[in-house]
Protein backbone atom coordinates (compact mmCIF):
# COMPACT_ATOMS: atom_id res chain seq x y z
CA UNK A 1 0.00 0.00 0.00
CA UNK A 2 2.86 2.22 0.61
CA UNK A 3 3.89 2.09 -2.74
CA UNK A 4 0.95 2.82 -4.25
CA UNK A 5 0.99 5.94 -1.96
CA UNK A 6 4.45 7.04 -3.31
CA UNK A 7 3.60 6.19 -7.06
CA UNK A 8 0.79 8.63 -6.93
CA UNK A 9 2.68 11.57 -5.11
CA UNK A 10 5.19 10.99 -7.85
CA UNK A 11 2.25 11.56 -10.50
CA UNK A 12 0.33 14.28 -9.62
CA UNK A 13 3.35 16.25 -8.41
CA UNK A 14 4.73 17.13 -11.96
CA UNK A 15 0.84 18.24 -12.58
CA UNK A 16 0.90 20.65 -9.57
CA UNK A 17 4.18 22.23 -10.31
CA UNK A 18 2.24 23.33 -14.26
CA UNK A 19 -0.43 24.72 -12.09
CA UNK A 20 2.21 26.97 -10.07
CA UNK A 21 4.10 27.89 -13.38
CA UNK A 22 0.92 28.93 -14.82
CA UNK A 23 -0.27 30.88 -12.09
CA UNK A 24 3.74 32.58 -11.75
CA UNK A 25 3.33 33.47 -15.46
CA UNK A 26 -0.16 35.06 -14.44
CA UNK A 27 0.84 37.12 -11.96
CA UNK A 28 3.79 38.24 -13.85
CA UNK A 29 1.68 39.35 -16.09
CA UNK A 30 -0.42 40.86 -13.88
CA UNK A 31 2.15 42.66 -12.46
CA UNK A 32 3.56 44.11 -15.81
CA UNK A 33 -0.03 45.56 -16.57
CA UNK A 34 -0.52 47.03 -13.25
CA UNK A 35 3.32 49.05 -13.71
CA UNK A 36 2.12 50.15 -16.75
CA UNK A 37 -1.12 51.67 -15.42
CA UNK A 38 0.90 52.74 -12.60
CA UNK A 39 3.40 54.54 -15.24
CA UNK A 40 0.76 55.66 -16.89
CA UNK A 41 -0.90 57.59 -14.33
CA UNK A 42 2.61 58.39 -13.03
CA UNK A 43 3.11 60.42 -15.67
CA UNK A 44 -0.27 62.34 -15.65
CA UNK A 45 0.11 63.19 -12.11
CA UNK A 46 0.73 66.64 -11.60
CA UNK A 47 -2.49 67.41 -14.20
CA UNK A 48 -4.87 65.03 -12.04
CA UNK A 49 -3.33 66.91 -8.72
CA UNK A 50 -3.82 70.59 -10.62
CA UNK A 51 -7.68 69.38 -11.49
CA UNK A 52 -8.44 67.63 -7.80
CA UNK A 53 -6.51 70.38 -6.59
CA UNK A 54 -9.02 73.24 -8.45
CA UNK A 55 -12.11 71.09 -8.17
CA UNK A 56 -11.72 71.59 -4.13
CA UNK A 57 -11.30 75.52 -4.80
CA UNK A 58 -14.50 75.55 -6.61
CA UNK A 59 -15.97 73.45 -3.99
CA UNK A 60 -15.04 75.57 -0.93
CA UNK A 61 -16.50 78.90 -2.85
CA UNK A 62 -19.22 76.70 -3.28
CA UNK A 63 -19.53 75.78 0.03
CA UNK A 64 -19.17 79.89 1.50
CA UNK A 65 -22.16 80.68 -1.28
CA UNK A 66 -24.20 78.20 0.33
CA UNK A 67 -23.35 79.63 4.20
CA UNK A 68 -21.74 76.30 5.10
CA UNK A 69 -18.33 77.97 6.57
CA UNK A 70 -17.07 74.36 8.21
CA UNK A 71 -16.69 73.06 4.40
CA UNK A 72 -15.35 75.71 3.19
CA UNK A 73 -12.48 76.16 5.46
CA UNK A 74 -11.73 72.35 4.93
CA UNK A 75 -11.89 72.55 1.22
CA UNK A 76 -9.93 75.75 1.40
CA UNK A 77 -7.46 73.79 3.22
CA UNK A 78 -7.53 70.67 0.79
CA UNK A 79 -7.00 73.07 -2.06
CA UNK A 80 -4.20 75.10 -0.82
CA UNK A 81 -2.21 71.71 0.22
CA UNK A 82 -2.84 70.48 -3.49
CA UNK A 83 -1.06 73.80 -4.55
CA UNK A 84 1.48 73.84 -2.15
CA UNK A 85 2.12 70.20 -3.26
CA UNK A 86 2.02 71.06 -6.85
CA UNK A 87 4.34 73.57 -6.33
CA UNK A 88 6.92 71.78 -4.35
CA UNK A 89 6.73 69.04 -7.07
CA UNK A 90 7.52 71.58 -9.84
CA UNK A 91 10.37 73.50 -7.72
CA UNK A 92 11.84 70.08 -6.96
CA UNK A 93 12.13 69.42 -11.09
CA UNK A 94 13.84 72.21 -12.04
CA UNK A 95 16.27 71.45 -9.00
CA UNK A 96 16.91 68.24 -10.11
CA UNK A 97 15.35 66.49 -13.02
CA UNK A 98 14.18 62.91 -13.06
CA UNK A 99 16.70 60.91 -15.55
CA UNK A 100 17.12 57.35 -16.07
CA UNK A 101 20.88 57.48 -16.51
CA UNK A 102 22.45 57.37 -13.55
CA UNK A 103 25.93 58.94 -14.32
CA UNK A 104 23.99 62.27 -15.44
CA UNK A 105 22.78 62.72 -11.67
CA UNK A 106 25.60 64.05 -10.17
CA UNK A 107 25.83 65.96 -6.61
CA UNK A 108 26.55 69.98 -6.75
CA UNK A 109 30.44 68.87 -4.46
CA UNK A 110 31.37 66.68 -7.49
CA UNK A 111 30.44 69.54 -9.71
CA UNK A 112 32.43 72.07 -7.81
CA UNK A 113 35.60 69.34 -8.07
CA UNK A 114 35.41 69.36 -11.71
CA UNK A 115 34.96 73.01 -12.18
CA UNK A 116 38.09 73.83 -9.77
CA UNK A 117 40.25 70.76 -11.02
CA UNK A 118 39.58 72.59 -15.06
């Protein structure tokens, strides 16, 4: 009986390990899809930020119109954040752009190294 135990832990294990490549290859793909949404949106951030970001400012005039002060103090608030944010994002890339090469990124000491070495 033991035998017949081992024969057919030996058969259906080579079936189970196709199930667990299949399902790797699935999430894989998965994964790929969901960094290129993620990219994607990445990219479009700052516009969705600018539009959430103005969609509370029309809100919290909105909200004084309609003599509901509470809402439009916290909208106010949400809306100046987004700008602030927006704003700290766009100082941040002029500072230092985002580049894929490494070697272009270099700090402002190893600039001042080269410029006093030439």
């Amino acid at each position: 009986m033991s035998n017949f135990a081992n024969e057919r832990k030996t058969r259906t294990s080579p079936s189970l390990q196709w199930a667990t490549r299949v399902s790797d290859h699935t999430e894989v793909t998965l994964l790929i899809y969901s960094l290129e949404a993620i990219t994607r949106i990445g990219k479009n951030f700052p516009i969705i930020f600018l539009s959430l970001a103005s969609l509370n400012t029309l809100m919290a005039a909105n909200d004084f119109l309609a003599n509901s002060v509470e809402f439009g103090v916290l909208n106010s608030l949400f809306a100046a954040s987004g700008f602030i944010f927006l704003a700290q994002l766009h100082h941040n890339n002029k500072i230092q752009p985002i580049s894929s090469n490494a070697d272009v990124l270099e700090t402002p000491a190893i600039l001042e190294t080269k410029e006093k070495e030439v």
